[in-house]
Protein backbone atom coordinates (compact mmCIF):
# COMPACT_ATOMS: atom_id res chain seq x y z
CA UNK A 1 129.14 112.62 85.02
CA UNK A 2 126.31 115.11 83.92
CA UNK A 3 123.37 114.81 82.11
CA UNK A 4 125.57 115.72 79.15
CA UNK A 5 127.13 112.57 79.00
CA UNK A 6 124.22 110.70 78.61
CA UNK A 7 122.05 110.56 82.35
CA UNK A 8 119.32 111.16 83.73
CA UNK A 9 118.02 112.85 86.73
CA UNK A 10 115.07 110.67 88.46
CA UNK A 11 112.93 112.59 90.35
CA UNK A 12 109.56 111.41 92.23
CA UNK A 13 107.53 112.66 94.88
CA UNK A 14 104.49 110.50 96.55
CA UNK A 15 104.44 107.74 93.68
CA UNK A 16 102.44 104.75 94.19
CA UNK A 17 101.84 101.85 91.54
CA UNK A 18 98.39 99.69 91.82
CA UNK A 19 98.53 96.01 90.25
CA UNK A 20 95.76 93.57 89.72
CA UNK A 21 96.27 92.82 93.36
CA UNK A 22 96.36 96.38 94.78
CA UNK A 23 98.84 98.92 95.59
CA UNK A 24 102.38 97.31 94.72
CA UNK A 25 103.78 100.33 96.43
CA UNK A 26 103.02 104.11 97.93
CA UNK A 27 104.39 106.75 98.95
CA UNK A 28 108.02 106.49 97.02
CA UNK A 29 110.42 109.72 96.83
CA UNK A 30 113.49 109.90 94.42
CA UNK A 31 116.04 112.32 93.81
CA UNK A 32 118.80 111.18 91.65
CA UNK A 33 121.07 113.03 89.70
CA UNK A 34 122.29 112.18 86.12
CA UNK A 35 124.59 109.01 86.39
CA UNK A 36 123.77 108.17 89.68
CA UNK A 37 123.52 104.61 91.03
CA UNK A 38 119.91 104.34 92.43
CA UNK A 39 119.54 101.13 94.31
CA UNK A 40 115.65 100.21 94.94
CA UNK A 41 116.25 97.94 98.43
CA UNK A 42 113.57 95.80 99.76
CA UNK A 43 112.00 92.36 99.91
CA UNK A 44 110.67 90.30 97.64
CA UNK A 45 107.21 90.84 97.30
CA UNK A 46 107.27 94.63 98.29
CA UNK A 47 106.88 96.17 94.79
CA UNK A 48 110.33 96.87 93.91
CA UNK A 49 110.12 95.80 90.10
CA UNK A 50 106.93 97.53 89.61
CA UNK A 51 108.71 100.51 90.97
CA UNK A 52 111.44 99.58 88.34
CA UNK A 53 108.79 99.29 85.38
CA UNK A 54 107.21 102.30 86.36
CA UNK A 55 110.39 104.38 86.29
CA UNK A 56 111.07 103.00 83.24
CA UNK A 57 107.73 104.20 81.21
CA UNK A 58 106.42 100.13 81.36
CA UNK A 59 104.33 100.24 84.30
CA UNK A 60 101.62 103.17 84.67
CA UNK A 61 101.90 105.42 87.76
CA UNK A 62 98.99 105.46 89.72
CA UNK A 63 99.32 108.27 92.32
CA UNK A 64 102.06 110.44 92.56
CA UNK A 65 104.04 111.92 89.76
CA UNK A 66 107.91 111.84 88.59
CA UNK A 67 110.27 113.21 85.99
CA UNK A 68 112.66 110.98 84.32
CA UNK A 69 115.20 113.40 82.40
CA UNK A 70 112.71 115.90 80.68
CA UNK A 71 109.70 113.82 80.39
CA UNK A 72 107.04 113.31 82.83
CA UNK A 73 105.53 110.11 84.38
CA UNK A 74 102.37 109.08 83.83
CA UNK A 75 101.52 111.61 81.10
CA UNK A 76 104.98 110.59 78.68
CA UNK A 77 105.89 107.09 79.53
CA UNK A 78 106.35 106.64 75.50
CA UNK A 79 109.03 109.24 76.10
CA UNK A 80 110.68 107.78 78.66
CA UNK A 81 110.57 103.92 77.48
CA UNK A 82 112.98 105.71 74.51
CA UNK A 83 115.40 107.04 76.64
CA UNK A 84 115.61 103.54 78.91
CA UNK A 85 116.72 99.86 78.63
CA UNK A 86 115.41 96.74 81.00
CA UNK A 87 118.34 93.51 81.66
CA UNK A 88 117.39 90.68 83.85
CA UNK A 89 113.72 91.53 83.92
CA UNK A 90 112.02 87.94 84.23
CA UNK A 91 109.17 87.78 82.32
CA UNK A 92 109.97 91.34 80.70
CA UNK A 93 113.64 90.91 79.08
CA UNK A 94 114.39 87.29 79.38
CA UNK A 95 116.86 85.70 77.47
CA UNK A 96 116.10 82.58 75.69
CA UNK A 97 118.15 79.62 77.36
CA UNK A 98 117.86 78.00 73.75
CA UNK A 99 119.85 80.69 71.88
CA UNK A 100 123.66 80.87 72.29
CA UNK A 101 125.47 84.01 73.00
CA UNK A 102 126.08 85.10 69.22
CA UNK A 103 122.44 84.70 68.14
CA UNK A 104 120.91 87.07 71.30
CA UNK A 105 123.80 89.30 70.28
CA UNK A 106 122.69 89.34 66.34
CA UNK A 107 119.20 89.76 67.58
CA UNK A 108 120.04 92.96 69.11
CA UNK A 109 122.17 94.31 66.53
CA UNK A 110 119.64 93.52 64.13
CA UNK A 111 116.00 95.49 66.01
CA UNK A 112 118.76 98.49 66.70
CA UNK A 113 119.96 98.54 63.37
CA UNK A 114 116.27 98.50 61.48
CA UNK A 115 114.33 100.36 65.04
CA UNK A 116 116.65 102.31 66.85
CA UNK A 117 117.99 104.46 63.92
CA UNK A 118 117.52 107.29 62.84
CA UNK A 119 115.95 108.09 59.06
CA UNK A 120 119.45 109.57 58.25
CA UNK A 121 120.86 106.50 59.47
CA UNK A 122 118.62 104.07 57.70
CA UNK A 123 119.29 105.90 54.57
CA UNK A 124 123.19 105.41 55.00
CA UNK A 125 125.12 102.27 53.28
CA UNK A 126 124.27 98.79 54.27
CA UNK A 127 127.97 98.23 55.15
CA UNK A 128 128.52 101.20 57.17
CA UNK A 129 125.32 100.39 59.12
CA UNK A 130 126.86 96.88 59.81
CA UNK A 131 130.16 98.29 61.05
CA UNK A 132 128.45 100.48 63.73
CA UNK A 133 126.30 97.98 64.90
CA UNK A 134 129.53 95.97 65.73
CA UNK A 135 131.11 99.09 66.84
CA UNK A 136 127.80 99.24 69.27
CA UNK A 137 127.60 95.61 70.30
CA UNK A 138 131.42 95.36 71.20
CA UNK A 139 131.05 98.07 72.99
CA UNK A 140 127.89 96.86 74.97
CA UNK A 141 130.11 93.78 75.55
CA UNK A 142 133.04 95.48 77.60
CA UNK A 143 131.12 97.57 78.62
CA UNK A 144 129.15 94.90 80.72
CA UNK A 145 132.63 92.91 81.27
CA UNK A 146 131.62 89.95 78.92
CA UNK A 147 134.74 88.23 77.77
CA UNK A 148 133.59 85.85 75.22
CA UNK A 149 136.41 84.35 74.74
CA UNK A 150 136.22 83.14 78.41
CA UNK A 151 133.11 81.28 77.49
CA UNK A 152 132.95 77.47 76.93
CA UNK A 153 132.12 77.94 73.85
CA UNK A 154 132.87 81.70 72.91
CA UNK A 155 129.67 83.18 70.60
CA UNK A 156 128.61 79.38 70.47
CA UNK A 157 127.95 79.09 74.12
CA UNK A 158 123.90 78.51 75.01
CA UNK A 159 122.19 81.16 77.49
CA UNK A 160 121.58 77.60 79.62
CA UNK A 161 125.11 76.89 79.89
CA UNK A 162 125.88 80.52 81.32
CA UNK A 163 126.93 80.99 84.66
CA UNK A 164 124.17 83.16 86.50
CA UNK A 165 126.38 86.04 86.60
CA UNK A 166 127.64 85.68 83.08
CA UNK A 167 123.47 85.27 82.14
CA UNK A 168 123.71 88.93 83.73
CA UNK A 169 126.36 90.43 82.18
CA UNK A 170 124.96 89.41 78.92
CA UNK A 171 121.55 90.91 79.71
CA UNK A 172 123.05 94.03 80.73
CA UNK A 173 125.17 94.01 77.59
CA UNK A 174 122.26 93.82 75.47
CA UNK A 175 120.25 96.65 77.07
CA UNK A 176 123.42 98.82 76.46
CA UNK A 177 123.30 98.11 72.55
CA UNK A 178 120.55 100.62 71.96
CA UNK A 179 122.72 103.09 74.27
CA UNK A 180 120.19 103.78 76.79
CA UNK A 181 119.80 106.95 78.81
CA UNK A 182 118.50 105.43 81.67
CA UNK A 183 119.57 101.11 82.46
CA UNK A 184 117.25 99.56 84.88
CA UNK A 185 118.49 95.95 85.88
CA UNK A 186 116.18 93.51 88.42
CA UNK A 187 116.99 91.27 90.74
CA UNK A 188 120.93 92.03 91.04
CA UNK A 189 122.26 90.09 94.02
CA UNK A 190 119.24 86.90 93.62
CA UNK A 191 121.10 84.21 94.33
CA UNK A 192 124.48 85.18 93.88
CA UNK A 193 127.94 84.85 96.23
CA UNK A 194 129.19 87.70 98.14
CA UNK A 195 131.96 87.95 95.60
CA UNK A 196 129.88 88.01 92.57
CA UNK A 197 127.11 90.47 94.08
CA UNK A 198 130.45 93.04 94.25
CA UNK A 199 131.34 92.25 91.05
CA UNK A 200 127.59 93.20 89.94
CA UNK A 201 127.99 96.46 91.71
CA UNK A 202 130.92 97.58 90.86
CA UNK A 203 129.57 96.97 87.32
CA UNK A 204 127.00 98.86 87.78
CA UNK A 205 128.84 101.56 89.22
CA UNK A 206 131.26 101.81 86.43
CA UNK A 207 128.31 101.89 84.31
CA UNK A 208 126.72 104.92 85.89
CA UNK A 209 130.15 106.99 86.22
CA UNK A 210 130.11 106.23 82.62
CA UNK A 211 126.86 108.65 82.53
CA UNK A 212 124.17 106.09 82.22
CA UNK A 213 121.65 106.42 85.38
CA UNK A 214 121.39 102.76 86.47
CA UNK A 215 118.28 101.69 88.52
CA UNK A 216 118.88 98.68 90.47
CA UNK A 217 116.62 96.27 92.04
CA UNK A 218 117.85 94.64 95.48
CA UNK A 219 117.92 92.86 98.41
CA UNK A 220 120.49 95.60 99.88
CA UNK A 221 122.06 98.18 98.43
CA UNK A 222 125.78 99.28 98.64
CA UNK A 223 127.50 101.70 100.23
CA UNK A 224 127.58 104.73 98.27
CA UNK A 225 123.95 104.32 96.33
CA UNK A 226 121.03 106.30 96.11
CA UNK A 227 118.65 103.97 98.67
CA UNK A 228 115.27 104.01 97.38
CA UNK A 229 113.50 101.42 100.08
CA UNK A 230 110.32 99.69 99.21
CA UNK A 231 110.22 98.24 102.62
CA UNK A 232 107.85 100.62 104.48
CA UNK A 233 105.15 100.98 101.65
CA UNK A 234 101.73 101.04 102.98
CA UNK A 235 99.15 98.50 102.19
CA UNK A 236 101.96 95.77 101.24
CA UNK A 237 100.86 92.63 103.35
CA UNK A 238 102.91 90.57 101.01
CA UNK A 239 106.02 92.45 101.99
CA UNK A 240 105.18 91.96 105.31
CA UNK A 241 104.26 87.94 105.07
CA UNK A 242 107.44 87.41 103.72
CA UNK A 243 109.41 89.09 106.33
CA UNK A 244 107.60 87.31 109.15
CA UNK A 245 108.31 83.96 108.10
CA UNK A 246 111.09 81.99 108.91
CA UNK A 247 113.26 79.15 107.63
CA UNK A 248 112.19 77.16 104.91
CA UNK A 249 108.82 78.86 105.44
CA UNK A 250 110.34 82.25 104.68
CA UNK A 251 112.34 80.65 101.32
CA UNK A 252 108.17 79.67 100.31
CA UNK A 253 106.81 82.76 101.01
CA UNK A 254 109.79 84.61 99.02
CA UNK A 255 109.21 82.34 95.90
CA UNK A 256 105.32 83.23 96.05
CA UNK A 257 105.83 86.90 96.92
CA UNK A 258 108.48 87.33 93.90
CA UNK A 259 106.01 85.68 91.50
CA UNK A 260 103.25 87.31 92.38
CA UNK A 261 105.08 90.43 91.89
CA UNK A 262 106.10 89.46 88.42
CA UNK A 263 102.81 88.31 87.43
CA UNK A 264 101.94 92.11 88.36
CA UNK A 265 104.51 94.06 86.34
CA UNK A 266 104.25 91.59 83.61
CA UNK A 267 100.18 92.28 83.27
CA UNK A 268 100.57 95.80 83.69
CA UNK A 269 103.39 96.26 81.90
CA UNK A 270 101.16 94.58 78.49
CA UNK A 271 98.23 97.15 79.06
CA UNK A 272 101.19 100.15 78.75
């Protein structure tokens, strides 16, 4: 679907991201067209979610340069960061584990109904306003293949009590509320079964031939994806530590390297 219908086009040429720690990653090249399924494949540790936040417009560029639709990274991340949504960021777009279903969805409704309009909107009738941001979050909901009714206890249910693929679904759901150009989703097959991590794609797949450009962080990406590999960046020893361990060594060094990786994206990501 083109850029029309609501995609992007992602394209990059030499970008590198520096964190606290040093580079996060170098020497990344995208071309994507509008609605494409870009899948950003490598290990923990190797800078894929910075890559994510940087795409994104929440993580400053530090070498390089891209274009995310008609705005330019680093100059217009403000730009960008409008036309995009995070789900399943940790430490970026959590949800809270205290809140049921209904309230996160409320939330959302509510910041899109008093942020993400327009003045012409804002000006309209308090009850239209409420019926399109039901209209929006019902939507969002099939959209993201969310049955609620499936749910122990429907709108009721607590984020704790979600299955980790129904925690997903809902993330993804709410990043679609605000009807996003551009969806970027992290950590998509973490600890998931073979027959949930196809569910996920084919999500995400219905998603981008939708229109929506979907940026995907994984482990490995599916047939049929724009690969974007963070494997080979330069100057990533933690990338490389991680893949040289083994056994329960290697499940350590993957829990470090992914939260050291947050810890990154989450600091930079508060100075942009």
């Amino acid at each position: 679907m083109g850029e029309q219908a609501g995609g992007v086009r992602i394209a990059a040429d030499g970008l590198g991201v520096k964190g606290p720690r040093g580079w996060a990653v170098r020497g990344i090249t995208v071309d994507a067209e509008p609605g494409a399924l870009i899948a950003v494949e490598g290990p923990s540790g190797s800078g894929r979610t910075c890559l994510l936040l940087a795409l994104t417009g929440r993580m400053k560029v530090s070498e390089g340069a891209a274009a995310v639709g008609g705005a330019r990274l680093p100059k217009q991340m403000t730009a960008v960061r409008g036309i995009s949504a995070l789900a399943h960021v940790p430490g970026v777009a959590d949800l809270d584990p205290a809140l049921t279903v209904g309230e996160h969805l409320r939330e959302r409704a509510l910041l899109q109904r008093r942020f993400g309009a327009s003045l012409r909107g804002l000006l309209r009738p308090r009850g239209e306003r409420a019926a399109e941001a039901r209209q929006r979050v019902e939507a969002a909901l099939e959209a993201a293949g969310l049955d609620l009714e499936a749910l122990p206890k429907g709108l009721r249910t607590a984020v704790r009590d979600l299955e980790r693929l129904e925690a997903l679904r809902l993330s993804v759901a709410l990043a679609l509320v605000g009807g996003p150009r551009l969806l970027g989703v992290d950590d998509t097959d973490l600890k998931l079964s073979d027959g949930e991590r196809e569910e996920v794609w084919a999500l995400l797949r219905s998603l981008a031939d939708a229109g929506t450009t979907v940026l995907a962080v994984c482990s490995e990406a599916p047939e049929g994806a724009v690969k974007v590999s963070t494997a080979e960046s330069p100057e990533d020893p933690a990338a490389e530590d991680a893949q040289a361990d083994q056994g329960d060594q290697a499940d350590q060094a993957d829990q470090a390297d992914r939260g050291e990786e947050k810890a990154d994206a989450i600091a930079e990501t508060g100075r942009a």
